[in-house]
PDB file of N, CA and C in Angstrom:
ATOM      1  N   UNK A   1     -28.741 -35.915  32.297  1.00  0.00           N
ATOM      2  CA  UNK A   1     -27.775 -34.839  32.399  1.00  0.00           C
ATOM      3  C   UNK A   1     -26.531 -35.126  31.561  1.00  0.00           C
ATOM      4  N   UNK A   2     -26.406 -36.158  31.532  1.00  0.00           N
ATOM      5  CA  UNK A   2     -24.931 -36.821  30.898  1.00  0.00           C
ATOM      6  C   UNK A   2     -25.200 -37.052  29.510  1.00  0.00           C
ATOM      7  N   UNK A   3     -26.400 -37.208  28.522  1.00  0.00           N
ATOM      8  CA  UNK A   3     -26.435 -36.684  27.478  1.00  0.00           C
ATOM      9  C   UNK A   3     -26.523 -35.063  27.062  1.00  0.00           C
ATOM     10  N   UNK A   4     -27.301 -34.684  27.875  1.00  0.00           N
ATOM     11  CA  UNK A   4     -26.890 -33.291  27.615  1.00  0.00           C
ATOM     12  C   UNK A   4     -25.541 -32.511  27.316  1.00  0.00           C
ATOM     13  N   UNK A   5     -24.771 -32.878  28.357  1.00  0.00           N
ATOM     14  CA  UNK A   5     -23.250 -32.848  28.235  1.00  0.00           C
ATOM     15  C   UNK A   5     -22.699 -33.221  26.988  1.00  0.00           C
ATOM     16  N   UNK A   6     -23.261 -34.479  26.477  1.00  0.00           N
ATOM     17  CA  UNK A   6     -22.558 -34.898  25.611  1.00  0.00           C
ATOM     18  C   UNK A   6     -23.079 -34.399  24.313  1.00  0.00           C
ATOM     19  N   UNK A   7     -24.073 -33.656  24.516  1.00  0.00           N
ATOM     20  CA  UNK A   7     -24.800 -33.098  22.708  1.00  0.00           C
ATOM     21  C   UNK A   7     -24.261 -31.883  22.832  1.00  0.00           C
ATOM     22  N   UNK A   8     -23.570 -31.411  23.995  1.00  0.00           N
ATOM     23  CA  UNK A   8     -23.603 -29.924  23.944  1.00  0.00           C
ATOM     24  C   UNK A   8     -22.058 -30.320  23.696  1.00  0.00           C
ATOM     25  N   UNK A   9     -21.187 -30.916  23.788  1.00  0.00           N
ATOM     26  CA  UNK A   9     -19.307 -31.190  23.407  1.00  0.00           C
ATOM     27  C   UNK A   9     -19.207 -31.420  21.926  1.00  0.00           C
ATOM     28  N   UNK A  10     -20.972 -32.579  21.315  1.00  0.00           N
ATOM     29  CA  UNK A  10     -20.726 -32.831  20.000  1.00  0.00           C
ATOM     30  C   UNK A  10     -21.237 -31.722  19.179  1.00  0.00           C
ATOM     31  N   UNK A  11     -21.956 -30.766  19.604  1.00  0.00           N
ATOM     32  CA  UNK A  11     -22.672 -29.859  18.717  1.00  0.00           C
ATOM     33  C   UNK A  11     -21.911 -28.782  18.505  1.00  0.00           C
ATOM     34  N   UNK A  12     -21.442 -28.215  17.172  1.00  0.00           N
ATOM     35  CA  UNK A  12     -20.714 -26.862  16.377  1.00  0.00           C
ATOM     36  C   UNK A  12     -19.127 -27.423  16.791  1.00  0.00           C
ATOM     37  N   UNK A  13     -18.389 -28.084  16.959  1.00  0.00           N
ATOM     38  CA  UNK A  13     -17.581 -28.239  17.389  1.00  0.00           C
ATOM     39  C   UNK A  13     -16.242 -27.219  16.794  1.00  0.00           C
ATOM     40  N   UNK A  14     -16.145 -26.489  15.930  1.00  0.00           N
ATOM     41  CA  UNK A  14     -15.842 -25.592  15.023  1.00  0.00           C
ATOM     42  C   UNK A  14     -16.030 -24.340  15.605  1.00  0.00           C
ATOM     43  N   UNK A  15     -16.629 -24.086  16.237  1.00  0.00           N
ATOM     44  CA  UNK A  15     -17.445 -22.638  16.882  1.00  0.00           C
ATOM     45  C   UNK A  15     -16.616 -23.007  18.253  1.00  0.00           C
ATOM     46  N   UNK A  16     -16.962 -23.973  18.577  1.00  0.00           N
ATOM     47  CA  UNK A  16     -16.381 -23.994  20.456  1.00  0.00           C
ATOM     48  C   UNK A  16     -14.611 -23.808  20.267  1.00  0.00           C
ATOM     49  N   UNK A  17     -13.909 -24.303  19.160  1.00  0.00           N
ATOM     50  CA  UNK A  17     -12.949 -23.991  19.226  1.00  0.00           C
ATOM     51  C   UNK A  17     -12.294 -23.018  18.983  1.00  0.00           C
ATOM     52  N   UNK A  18     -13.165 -21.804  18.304  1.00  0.00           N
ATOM     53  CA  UNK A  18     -12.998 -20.713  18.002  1.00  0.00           C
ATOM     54  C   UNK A  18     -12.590 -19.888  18.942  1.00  0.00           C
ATOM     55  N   UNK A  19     -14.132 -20.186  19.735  1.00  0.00           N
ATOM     56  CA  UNK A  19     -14.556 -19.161  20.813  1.00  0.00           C
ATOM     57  C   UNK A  19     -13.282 -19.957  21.927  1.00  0.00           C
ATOM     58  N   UNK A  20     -13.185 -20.611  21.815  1.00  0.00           N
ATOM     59  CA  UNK A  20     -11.900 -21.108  23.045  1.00  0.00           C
ATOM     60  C   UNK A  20     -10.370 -20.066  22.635  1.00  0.00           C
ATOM     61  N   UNK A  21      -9.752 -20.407  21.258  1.00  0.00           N
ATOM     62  CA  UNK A  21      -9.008 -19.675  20.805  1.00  0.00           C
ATOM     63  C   UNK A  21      -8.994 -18.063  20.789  1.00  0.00           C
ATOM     64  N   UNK A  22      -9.974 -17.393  20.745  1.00  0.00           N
ATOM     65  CA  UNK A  22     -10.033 -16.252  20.662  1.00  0.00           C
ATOM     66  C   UNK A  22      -9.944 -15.820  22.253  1.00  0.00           C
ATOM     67  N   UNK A  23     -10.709 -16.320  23.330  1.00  0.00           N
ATOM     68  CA  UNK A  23     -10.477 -16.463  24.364  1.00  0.00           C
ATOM     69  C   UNK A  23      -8.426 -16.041  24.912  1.00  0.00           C
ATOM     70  N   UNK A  24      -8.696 -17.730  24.675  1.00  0.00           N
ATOM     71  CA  UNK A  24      -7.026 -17.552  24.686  1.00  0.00           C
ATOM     72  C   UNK A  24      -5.875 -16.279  24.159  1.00  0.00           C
ATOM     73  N   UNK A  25      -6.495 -16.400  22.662  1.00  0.00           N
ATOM     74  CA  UNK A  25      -5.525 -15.232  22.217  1.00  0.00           C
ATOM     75  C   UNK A  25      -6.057 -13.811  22.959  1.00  0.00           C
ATOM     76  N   UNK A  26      -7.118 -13.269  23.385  1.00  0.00           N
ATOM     77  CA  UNK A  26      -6.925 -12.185  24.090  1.00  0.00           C
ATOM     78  C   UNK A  26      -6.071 -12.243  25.752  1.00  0.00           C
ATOM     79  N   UNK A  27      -6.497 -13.323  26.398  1.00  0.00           N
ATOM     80  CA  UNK A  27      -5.923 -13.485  27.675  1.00  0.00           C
ATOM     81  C   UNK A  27      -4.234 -13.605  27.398  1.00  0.00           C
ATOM     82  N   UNK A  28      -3.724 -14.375  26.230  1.00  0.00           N
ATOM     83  CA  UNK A  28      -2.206 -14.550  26.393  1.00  0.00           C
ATOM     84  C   UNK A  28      -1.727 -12.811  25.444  1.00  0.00           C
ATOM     85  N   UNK A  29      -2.423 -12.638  25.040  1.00  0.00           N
ATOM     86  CA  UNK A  29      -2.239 -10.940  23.984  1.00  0.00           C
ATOM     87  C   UNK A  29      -1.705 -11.435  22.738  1.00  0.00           C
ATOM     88  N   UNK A  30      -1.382 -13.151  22.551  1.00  0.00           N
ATOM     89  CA  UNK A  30      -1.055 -13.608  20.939  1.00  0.00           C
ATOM     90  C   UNK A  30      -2.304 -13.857  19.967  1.00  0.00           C
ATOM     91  N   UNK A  31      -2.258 -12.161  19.010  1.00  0.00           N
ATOM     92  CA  UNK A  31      -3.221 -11.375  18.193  1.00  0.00           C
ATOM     93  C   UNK A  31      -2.938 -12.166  17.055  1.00  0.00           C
ATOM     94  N   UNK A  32      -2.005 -13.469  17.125  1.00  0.00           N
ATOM     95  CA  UNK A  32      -1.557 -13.932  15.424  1.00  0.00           C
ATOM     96  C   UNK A  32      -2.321 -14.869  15.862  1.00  0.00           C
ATOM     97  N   UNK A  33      -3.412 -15.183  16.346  1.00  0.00           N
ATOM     98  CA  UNK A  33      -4.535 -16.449  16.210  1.00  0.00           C
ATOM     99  C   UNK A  33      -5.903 -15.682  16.169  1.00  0.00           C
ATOM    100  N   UNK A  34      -5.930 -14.470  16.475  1.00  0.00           N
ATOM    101  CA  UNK A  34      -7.114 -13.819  15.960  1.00  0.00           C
ATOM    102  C   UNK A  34      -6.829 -13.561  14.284  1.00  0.00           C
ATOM    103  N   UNK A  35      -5.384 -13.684  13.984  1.00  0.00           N
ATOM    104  CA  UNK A  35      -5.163 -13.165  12.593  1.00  0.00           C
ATOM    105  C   UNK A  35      -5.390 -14.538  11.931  1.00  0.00           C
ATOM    106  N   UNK A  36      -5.301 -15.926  12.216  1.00  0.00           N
ATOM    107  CA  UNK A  36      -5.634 -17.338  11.614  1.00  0.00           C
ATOM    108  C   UNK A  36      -6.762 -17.128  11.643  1.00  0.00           C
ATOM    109  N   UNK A  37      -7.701 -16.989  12.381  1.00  0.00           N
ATOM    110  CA  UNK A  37      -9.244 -17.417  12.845  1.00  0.00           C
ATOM    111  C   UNK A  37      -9.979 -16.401  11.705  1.00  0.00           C
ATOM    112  N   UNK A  38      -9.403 -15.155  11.289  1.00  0.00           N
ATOM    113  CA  UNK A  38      -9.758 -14.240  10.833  1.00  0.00           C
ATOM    114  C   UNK A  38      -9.861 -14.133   9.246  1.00  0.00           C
ATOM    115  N   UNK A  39      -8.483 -15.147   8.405  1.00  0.00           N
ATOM    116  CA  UNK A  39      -8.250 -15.990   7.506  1.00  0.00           C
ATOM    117  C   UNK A  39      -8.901 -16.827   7.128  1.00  0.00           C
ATOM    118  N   UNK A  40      -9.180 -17.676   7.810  1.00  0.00           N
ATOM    119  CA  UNK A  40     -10.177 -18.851   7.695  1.00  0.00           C
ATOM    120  C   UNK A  40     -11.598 -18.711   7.310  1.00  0.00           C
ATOM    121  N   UNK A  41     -11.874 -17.307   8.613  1.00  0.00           N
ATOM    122  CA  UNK A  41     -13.160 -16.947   8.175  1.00  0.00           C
ATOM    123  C   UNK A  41     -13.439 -16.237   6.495  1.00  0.00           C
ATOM    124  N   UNK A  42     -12.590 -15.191   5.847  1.00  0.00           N
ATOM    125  CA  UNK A  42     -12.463 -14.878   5.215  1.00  0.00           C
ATOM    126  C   UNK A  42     -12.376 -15.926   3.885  1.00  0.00           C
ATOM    127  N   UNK A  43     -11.524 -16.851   3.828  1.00  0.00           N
ATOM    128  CA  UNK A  43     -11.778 -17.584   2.712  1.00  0.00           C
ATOM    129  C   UNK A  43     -13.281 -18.419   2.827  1.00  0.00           C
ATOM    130  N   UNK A  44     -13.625 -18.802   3.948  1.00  0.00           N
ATOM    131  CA  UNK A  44     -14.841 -19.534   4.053  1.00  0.00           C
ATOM    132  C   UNK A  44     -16.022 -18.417   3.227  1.00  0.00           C
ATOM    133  N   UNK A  45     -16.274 -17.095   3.773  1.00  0.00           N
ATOM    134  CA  UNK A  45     -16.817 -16.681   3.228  1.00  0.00           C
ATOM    135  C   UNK A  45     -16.296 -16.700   1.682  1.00  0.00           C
ATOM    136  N   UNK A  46     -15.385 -16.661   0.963  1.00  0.00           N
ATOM    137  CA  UNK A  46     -15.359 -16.680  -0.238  1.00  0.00           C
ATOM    138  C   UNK A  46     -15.933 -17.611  -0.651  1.00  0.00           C
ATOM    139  N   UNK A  47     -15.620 -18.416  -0.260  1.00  0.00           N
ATOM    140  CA  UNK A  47     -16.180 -20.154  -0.730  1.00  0.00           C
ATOM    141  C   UNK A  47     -17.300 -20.066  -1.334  1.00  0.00           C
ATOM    142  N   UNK A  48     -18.247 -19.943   0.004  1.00  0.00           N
ATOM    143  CA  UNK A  48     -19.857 -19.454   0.493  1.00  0.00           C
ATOM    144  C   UNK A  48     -20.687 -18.884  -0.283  1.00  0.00           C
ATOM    145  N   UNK A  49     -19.749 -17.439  -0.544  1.00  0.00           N
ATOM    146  CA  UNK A  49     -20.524 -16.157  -1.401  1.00  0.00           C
ATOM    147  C   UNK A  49     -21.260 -16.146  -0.136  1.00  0.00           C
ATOM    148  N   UNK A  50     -21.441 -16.195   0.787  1.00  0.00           N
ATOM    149  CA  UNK A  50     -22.072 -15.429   2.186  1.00  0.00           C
ATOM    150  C   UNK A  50     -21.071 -15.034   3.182  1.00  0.00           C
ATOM    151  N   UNK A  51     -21.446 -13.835   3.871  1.00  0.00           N
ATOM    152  CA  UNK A  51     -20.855 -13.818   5.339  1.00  0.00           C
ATOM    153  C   UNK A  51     -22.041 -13.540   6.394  1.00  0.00           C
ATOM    154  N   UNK A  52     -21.369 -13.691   7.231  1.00  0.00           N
ATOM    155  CA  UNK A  52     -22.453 -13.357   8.586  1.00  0.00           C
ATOM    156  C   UNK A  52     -22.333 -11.725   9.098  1.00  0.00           C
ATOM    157  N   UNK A  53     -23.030 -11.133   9.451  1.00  0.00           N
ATOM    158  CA  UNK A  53     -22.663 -10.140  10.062  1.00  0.00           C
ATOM    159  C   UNK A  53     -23.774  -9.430  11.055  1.00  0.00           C
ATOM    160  N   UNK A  54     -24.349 -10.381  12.137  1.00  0.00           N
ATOM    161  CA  UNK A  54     -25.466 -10.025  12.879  1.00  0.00           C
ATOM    162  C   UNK A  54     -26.438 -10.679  11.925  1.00  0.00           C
ATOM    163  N   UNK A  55     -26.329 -10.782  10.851  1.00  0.00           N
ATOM    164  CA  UNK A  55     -27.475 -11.361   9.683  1.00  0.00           C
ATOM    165  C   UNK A  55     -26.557 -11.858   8.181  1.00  0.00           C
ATOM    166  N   UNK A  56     -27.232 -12.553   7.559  1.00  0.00           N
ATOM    167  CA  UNK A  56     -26.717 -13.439   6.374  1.00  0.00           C
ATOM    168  C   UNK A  56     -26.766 -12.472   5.150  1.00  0.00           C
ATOM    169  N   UNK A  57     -25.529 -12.142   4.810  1.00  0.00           N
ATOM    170  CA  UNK A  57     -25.158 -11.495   3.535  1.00  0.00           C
ATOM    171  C   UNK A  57     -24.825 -11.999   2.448  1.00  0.00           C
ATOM    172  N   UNK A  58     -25.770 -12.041   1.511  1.00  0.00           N
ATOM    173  CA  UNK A  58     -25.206 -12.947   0.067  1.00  0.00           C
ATOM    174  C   UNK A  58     -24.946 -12.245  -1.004  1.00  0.00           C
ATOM    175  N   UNK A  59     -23.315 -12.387  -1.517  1.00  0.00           N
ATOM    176  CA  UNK A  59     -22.933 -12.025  -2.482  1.00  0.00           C
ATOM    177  C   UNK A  59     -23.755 -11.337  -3.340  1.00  0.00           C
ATOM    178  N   UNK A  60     -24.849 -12.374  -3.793  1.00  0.00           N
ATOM    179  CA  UNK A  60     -25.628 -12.009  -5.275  1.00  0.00           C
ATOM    180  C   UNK A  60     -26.513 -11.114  -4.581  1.00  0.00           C
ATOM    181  N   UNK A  61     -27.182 -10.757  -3.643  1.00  0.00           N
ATOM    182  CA  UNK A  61     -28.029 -10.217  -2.987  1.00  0.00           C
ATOM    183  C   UNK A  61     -27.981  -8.921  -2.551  1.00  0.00           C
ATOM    184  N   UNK A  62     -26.283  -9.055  -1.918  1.00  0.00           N
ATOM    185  CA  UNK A  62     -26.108  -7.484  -1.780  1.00  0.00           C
ATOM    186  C   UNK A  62     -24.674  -7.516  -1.627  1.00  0.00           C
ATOM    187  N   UNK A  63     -24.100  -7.018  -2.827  1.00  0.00           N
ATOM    188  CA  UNK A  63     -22.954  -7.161  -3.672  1.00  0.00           C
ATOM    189  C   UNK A  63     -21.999  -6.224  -2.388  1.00  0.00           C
ATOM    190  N   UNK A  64     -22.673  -5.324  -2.385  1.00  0.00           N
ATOM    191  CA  UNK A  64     -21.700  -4.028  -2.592  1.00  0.00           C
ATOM    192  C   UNK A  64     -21.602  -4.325  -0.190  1.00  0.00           C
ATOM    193  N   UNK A  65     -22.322  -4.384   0.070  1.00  0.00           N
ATOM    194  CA  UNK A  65     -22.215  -5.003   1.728  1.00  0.00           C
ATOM    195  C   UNK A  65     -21.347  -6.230   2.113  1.00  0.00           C
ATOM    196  N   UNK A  66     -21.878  -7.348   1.394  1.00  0.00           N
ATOM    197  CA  UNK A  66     -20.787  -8.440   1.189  1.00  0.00           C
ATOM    198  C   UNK A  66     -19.303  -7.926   1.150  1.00  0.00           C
ATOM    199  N   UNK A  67     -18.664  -6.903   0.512  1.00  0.00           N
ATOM    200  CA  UNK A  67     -17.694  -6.671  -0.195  1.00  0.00           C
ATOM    201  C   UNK A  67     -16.574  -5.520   1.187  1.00  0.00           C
ATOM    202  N   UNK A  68     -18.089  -4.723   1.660  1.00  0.00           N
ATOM    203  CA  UNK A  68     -17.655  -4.222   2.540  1.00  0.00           C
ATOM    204  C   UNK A  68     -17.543  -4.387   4.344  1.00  0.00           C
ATOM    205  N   UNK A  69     -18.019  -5.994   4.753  1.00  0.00           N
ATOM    206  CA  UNK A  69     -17.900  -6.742   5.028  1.00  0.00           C
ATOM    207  C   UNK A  69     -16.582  -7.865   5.332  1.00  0.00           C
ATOM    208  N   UNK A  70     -16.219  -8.220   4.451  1.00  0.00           N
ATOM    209  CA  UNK A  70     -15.346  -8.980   3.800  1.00  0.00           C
ATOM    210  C   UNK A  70     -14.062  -8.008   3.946  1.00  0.00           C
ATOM    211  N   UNK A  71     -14.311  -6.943   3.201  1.00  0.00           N
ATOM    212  CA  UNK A  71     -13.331  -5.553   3.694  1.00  0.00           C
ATOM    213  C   UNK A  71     -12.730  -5.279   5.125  1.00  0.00           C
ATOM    214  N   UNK A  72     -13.666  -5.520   6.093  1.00  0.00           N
ATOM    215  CA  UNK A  72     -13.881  -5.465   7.268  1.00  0.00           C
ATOM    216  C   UNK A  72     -13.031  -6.563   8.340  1.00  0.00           C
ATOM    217  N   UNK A  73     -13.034  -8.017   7.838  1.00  0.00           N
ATOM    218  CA  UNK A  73     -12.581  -8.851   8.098  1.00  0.00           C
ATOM    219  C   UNK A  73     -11.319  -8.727   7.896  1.00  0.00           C
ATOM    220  N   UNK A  74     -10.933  -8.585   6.387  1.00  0.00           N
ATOM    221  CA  UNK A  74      -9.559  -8.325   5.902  1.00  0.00           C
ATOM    222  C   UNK A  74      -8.926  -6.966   6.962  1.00  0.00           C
ATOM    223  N   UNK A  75      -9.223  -6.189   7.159  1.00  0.00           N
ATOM    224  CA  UNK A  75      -8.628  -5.317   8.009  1.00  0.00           C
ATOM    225  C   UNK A  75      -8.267  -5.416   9.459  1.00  0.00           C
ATOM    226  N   UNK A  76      -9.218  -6.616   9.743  1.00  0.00           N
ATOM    227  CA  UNK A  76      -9.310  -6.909  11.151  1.00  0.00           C
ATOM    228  C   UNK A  76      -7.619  -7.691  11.318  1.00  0.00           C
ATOM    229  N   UNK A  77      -7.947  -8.604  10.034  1.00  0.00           N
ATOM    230  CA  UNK A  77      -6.744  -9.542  10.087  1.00  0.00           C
ATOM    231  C   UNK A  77      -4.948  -8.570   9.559  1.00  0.00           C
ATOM    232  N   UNK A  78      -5.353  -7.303   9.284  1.00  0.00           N
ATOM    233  CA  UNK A  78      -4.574  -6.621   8.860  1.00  0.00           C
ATOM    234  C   UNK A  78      -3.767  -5.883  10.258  1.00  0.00           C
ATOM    235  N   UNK A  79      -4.907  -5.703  11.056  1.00  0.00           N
ATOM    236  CA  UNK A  79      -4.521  -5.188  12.196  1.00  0.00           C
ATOM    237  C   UNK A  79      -4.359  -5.911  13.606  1.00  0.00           C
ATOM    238  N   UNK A  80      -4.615  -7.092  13.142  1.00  0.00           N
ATOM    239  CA  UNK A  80      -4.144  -8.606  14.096  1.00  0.00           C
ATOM    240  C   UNK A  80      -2.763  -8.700  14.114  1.00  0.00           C
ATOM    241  N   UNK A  81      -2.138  -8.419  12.904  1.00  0.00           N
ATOM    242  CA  UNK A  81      -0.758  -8.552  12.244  1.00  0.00           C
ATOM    243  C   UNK A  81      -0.095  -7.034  12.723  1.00  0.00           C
ATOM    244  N   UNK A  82      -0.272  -6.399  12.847  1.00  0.00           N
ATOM    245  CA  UNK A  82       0.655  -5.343  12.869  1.00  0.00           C
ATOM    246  C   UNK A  82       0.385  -4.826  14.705  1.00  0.00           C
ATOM    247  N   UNK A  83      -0.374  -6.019  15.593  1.00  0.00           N
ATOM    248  CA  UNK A  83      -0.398  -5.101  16.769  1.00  0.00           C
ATOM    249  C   UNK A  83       0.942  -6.417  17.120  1.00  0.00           C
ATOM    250  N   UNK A  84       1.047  -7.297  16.783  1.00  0.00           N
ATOM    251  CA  UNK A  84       1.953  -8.006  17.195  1.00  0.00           C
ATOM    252  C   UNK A  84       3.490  -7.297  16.949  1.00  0.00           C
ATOM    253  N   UNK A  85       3.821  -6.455  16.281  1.00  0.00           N
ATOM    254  CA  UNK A  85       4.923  -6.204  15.888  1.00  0.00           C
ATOM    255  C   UNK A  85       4.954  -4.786  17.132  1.00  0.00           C
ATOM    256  N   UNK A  86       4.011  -3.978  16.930  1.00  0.00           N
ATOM    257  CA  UNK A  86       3.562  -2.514  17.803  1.00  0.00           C
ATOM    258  C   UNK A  86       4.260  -2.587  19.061  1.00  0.00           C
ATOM    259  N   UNK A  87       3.684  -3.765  19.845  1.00  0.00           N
ATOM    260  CA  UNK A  87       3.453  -4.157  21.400  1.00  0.00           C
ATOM    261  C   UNK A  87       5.295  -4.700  21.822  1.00  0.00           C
ATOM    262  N   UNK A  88       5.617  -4.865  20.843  1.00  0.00           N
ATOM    263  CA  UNK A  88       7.025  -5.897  21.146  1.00  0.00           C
ATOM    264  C   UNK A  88       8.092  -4.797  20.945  1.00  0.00           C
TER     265      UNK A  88
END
């Protein structure tokens, strides 16, 4: 049992902190860590030339989805930023 525990603390460790943060930022309503998390993701996908979106989107593969995608993200993080100012 006690390895289990322990493959499941060492495994994605990147993902668990996400999903912890996003957590957080909805329960405390601070939307400027959905707007980091949202950043991050966004350049990663640049990096990549992939994003995720229910399924694996590659740049070269399907240009014009990737793009609108990516679009998608950017807006998210657009509107992460401006509910913080709204609410206050």
């Amino acid at each position: 049992m006690k390895e289990k525990v322990f493959q499941f603390l060492k495994d994605k460790p990147k993902s668990k902190i996400a999903l912890l943060l996003v957590a957080i930022s909805f329960l405390s309503g601070e939307y400027l860590i959905l707007c980091a998390i949202f950043i991050y993701w966004i350049i990663n996908d640049l990096i990549k030339k992939e994003t995720y979106f229910l399924e694996t989107i590659e740049l070269s593969k399907n240009p014009i989805l990737y793009c609108i995608v990516l679009l998608l993200w950017m807006f998210f993080t657009y509107y992460s930023t401006t509910t913080i100012y709204y609410f206050y």
